[in-house]
N, C-alpha and C. Protein backbone atom coordinates (compact mmCIF):
# COMPACT_ATOMS: atom_id res chain seq x y z
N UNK A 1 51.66 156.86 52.49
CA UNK A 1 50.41 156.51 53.11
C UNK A 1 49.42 157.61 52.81
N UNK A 2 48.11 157.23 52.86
CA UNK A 2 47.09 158.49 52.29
C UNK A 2 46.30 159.19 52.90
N UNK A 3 45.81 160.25 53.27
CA UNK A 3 45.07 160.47 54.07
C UNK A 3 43.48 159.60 54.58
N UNK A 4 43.66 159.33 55.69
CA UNK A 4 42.19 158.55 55.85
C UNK A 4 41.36 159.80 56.16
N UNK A 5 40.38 159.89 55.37
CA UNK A 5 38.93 160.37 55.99
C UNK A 5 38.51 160.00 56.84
N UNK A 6 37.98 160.58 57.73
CA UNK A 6 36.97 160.85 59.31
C UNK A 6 38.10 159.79 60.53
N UNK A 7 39.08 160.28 60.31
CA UNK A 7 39.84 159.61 61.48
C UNK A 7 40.37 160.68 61.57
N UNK A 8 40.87 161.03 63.45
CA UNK A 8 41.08 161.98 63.42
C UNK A 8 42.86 161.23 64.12
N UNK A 9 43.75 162.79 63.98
CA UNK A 9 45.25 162.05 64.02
C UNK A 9 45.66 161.15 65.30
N UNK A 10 44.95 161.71 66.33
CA UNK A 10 45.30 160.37 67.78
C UNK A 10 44.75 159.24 67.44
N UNK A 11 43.29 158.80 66.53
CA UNK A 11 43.53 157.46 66.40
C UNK A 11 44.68 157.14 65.27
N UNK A 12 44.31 157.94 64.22
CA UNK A 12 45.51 157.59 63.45
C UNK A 12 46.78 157.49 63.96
N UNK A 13 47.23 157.84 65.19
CA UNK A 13 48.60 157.48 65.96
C UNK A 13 48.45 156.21 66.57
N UNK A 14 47.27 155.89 66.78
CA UNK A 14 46.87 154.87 67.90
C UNK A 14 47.12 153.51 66.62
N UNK A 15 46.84 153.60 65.27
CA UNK A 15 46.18 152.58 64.78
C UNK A 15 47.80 152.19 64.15
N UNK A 16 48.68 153.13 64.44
CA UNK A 16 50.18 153.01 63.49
C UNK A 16 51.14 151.99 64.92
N UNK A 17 50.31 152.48 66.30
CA UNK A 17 51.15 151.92 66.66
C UNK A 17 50.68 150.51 67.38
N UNK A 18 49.55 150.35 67.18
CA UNK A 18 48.81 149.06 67.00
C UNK A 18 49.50 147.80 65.81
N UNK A 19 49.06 148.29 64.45
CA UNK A 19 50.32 148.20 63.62
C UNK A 19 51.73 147.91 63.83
N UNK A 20 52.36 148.77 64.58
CA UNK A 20 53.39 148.20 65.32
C UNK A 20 53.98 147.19 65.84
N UNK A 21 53.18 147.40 66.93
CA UNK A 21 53.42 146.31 67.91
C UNK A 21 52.62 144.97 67.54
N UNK A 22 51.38 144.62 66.55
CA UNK A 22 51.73 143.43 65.71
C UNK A 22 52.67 142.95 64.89
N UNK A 23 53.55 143.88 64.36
CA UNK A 23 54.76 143.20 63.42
C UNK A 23 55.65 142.69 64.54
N UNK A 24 55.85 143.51 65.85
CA UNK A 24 56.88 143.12 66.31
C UNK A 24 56.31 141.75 66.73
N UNK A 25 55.27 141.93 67.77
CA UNK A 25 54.37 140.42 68.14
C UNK A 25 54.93 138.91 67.05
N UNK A 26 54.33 139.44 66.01
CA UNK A 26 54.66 138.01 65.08
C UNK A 26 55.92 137.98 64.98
N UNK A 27 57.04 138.72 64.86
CA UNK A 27 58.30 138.78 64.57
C UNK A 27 58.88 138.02 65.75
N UNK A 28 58.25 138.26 67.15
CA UNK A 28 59.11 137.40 68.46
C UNK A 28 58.50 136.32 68.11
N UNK A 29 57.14 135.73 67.94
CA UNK A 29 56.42 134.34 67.99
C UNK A 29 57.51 133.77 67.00
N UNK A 30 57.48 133.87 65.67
CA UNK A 30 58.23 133.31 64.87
C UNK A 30 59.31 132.71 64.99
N UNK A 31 60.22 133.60 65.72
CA UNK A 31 61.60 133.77 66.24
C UNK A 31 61.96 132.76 66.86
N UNK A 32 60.41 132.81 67.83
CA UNK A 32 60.87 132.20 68.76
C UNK A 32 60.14 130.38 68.71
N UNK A 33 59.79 130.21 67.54
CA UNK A 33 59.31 128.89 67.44
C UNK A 33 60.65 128.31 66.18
N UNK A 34 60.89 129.16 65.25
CA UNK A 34 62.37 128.65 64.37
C UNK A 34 63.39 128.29 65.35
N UNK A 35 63.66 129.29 66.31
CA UNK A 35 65.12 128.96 67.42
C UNK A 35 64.46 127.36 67.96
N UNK A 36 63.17 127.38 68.59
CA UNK A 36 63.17 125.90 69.18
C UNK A 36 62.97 125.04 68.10
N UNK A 37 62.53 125.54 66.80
CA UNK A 37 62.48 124.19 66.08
C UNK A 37 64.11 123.42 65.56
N UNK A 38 65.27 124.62 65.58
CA UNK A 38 66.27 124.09 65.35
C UNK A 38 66.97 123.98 65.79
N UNK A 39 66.64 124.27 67.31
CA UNK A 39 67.75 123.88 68.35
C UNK A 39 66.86 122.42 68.62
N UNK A 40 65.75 121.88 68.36
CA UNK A 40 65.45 120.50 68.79
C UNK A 40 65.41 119.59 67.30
N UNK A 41 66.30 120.31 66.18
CA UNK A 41 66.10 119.38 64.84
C UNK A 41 64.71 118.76 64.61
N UNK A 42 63.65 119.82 64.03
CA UNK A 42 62.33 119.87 63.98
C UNK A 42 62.33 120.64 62.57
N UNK A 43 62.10 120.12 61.48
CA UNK A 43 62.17 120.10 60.09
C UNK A 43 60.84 121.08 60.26
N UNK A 44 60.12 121.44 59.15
CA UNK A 44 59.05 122.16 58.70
C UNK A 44 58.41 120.66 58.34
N UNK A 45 59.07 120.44 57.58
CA UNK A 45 57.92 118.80 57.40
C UNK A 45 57.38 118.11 58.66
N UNK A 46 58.41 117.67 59.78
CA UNK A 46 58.29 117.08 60.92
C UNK A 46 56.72 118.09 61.26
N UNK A 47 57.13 119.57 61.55
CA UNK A 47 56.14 120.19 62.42
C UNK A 47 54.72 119.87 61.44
N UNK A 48 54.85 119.80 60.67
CA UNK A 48 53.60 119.87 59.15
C UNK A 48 53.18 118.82 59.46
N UNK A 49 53.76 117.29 59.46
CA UNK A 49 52.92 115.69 59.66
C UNK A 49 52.16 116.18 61.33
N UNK A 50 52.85 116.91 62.27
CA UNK A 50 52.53 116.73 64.09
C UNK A 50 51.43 117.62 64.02
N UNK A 51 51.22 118.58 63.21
CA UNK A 51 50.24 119.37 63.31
C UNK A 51 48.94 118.85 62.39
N UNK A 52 49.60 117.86 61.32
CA UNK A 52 48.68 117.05 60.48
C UNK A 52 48.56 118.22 59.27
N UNK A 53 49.29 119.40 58.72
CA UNK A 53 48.93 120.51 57.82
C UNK A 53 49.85 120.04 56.95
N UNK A 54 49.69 120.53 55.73
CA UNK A 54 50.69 120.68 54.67
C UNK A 54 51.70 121.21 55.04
N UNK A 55 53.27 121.05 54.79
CA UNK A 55 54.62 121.99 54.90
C UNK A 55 54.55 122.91 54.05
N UNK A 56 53.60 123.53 53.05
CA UNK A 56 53.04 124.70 52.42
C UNK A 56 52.51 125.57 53.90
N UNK A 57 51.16 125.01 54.58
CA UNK A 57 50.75 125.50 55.83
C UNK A 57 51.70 126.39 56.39
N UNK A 58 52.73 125.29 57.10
CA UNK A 58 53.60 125.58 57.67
C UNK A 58 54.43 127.18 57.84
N UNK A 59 54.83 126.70 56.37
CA UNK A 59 55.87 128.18 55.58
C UNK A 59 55.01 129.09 55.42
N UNK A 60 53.20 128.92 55.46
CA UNK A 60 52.50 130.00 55.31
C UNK A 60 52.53 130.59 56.92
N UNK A 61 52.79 130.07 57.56
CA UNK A 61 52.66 130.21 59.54
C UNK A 61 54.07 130.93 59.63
N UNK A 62 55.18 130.35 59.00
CA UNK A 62 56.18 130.83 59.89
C UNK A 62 56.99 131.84 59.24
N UNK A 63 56.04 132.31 57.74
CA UNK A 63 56.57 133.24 57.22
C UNK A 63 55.99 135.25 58.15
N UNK A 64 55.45 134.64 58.94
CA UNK A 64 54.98 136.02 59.61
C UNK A 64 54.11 137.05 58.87
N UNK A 65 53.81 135.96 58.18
CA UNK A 65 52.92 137.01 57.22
C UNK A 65 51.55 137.15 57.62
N UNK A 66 51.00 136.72 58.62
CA UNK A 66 49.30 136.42 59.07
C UNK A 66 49.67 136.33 60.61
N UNK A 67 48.53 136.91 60.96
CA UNK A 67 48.34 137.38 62.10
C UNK A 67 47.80 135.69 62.72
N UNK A 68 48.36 134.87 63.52
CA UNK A 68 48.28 133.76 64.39
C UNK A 68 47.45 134.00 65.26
N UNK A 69 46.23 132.96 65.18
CA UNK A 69 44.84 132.93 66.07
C UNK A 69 45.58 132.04 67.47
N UNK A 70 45.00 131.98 68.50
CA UNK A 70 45.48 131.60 69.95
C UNK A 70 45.58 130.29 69.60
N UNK A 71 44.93 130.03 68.95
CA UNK A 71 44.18 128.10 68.63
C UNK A 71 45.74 127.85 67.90
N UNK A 72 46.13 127.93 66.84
CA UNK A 72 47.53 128.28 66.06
C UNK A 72 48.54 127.89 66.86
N UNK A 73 49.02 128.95 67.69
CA UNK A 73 49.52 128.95 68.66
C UNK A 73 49.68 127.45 69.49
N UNK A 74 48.49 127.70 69.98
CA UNK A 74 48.47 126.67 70.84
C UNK A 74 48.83 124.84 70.44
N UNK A 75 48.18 125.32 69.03
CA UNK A 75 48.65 123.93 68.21
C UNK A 75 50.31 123.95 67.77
N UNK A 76 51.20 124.66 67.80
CA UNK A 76 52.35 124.56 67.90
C UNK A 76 52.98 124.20 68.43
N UNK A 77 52.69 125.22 70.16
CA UNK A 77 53.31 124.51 71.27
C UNK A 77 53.14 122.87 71.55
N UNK A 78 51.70 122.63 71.09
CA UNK A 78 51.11 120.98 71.46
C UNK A 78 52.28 120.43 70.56
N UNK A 79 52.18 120.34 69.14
CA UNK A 79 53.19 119.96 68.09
C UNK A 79 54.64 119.83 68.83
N UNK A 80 55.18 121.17 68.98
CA UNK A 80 56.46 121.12 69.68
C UNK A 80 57.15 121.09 71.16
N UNK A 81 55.77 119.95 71.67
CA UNK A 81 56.13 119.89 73.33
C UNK A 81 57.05 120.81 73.76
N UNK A 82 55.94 122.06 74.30
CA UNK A 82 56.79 123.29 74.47
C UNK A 82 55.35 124.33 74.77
N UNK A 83 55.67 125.31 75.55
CA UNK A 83 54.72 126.63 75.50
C UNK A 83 55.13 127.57 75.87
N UNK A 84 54.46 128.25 75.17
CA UNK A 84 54.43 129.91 75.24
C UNK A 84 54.22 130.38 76.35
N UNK A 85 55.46 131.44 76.94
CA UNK A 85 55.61 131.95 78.22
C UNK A 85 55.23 133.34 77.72
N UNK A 86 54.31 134.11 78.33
CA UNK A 86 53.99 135.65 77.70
C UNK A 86 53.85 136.42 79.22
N UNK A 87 54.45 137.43 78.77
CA UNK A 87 54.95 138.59 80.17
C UNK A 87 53.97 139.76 79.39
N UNK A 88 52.99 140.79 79.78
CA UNK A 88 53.28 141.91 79.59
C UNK A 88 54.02 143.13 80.59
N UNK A 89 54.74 144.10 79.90
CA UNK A 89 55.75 144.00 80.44
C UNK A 89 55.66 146.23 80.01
N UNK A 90 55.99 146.87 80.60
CA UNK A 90 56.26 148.39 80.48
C UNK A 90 57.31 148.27 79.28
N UNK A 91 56.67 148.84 78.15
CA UNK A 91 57.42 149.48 77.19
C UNK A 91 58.82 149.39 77.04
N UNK A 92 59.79 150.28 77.71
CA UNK A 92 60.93 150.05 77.66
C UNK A 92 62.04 149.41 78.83
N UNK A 93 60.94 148.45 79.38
CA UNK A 93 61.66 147.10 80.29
C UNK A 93 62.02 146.22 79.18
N UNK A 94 60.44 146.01 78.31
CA UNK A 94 60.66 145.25 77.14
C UNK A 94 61.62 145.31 76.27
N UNK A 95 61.93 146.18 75.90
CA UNK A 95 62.96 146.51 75.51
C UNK A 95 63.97 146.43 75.91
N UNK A 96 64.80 146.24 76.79
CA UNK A 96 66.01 146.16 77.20
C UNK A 96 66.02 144.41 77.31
N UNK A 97 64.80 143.70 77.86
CA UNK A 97 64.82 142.18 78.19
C UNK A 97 65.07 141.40 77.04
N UNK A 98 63.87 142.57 75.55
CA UNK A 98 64.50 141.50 74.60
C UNK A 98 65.89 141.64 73.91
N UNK A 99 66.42 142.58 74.30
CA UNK A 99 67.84 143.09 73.74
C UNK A 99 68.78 141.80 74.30
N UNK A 100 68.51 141.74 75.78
CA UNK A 100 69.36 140.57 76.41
C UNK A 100 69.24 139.11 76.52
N UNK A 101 67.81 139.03 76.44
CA UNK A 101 67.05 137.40 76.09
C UNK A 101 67.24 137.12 75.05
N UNK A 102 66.53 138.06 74.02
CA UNK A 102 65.84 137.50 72.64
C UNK A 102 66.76 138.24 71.48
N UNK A 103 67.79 138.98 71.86
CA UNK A 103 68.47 139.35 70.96
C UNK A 103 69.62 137.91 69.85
N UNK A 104 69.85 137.34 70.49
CA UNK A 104 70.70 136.09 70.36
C UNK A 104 69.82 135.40 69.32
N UNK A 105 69.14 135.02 70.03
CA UNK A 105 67.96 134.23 69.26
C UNK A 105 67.73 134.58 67.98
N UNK A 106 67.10 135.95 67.99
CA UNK A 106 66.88 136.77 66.89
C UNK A 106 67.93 136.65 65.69
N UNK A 107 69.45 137.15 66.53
CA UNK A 107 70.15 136.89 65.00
C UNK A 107 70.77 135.33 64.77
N UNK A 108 70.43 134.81 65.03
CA UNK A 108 70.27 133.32 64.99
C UNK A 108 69.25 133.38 63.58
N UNK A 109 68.03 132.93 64.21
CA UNK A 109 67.14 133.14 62.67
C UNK A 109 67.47 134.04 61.85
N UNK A 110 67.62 135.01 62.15
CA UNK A 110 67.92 136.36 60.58
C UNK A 110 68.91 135.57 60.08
N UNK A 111 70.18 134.74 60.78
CA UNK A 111 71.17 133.85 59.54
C UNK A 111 70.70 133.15 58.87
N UNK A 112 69.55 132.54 59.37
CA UNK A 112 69.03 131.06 58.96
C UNK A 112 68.65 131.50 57.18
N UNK A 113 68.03 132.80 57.26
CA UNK A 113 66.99 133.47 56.82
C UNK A 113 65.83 132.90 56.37
C-alpha cells in the first residue's frame, strides 16, 4: 500500500478499518442470502426472473464484489419473502454471536463456493 499524502495516520487507521468492516458487511449479507437461497431451492435464475434482472445481475450481486445500496437489499428480501434482521452490536459480542449463529452458515457457502 502507498503512502497517501495529507492524511494523517488516525484517519489512515480509521479508513483501513472502515475498509474492514465493509468486506466483512458484504461477506455476512451474501452469506446470508446464498444459505436462504439454498436452503429454500432458489436458483440464481429463479432470484434473476423475481427481481426481473439478468442472472449475470445476479452473480454480479452475490459475488460481493460491490458495495449493495439499501434499495438492493431490500429488493432481495421482497424477491426472497424474507428480511433482513440487523443488530448493531459491541465489537467483540459480535464476534462471538457470529462464531455461534453465523459460523455454520458461513462454512456452508465457502463449500458451495
Amino acid at each position: 500500500m502507498g503512502l497517501r499524502l495529507g492524511v494523517s495516520s488516525g484517519k489512515h487507521a480509521i479508513e483501513d478499518r472502515i475498509d474492514e468492516q465493509l468486506s466483512s458487511l458484504i461477506t455476512q449479507v451474501t452469506n446470508e442470502i446464498n444459505w436462504y437461497m439454498r436452503e429454500g431451492k432458489v436458483t440464481r435464475a429463479d432470484l434473476a426472473s423475481r427481481l426481473q434482472v439478468s442472472p449475470g445481475r445476479v452473480s454480479q450481486v452475490l459475488s460481493g464484489g460491490e458495495n449493495l445500496t439499501m434499495r438492493t437489499l431490500a429488493g432481495l428480501a421482497v424477491a426472497l419473502d424474507a428480511e433482513f434482521e440487523i443488530a448493531l452490536v459491541p465489537r467483540a459480542t459480535m464476534a462471538i454471536d457470529y462464531v455461534s449463529d453465523g459460523a455454520e452458515r458461513a462454512e456452508d457457502v465457502a463449500a458451495e463456493g
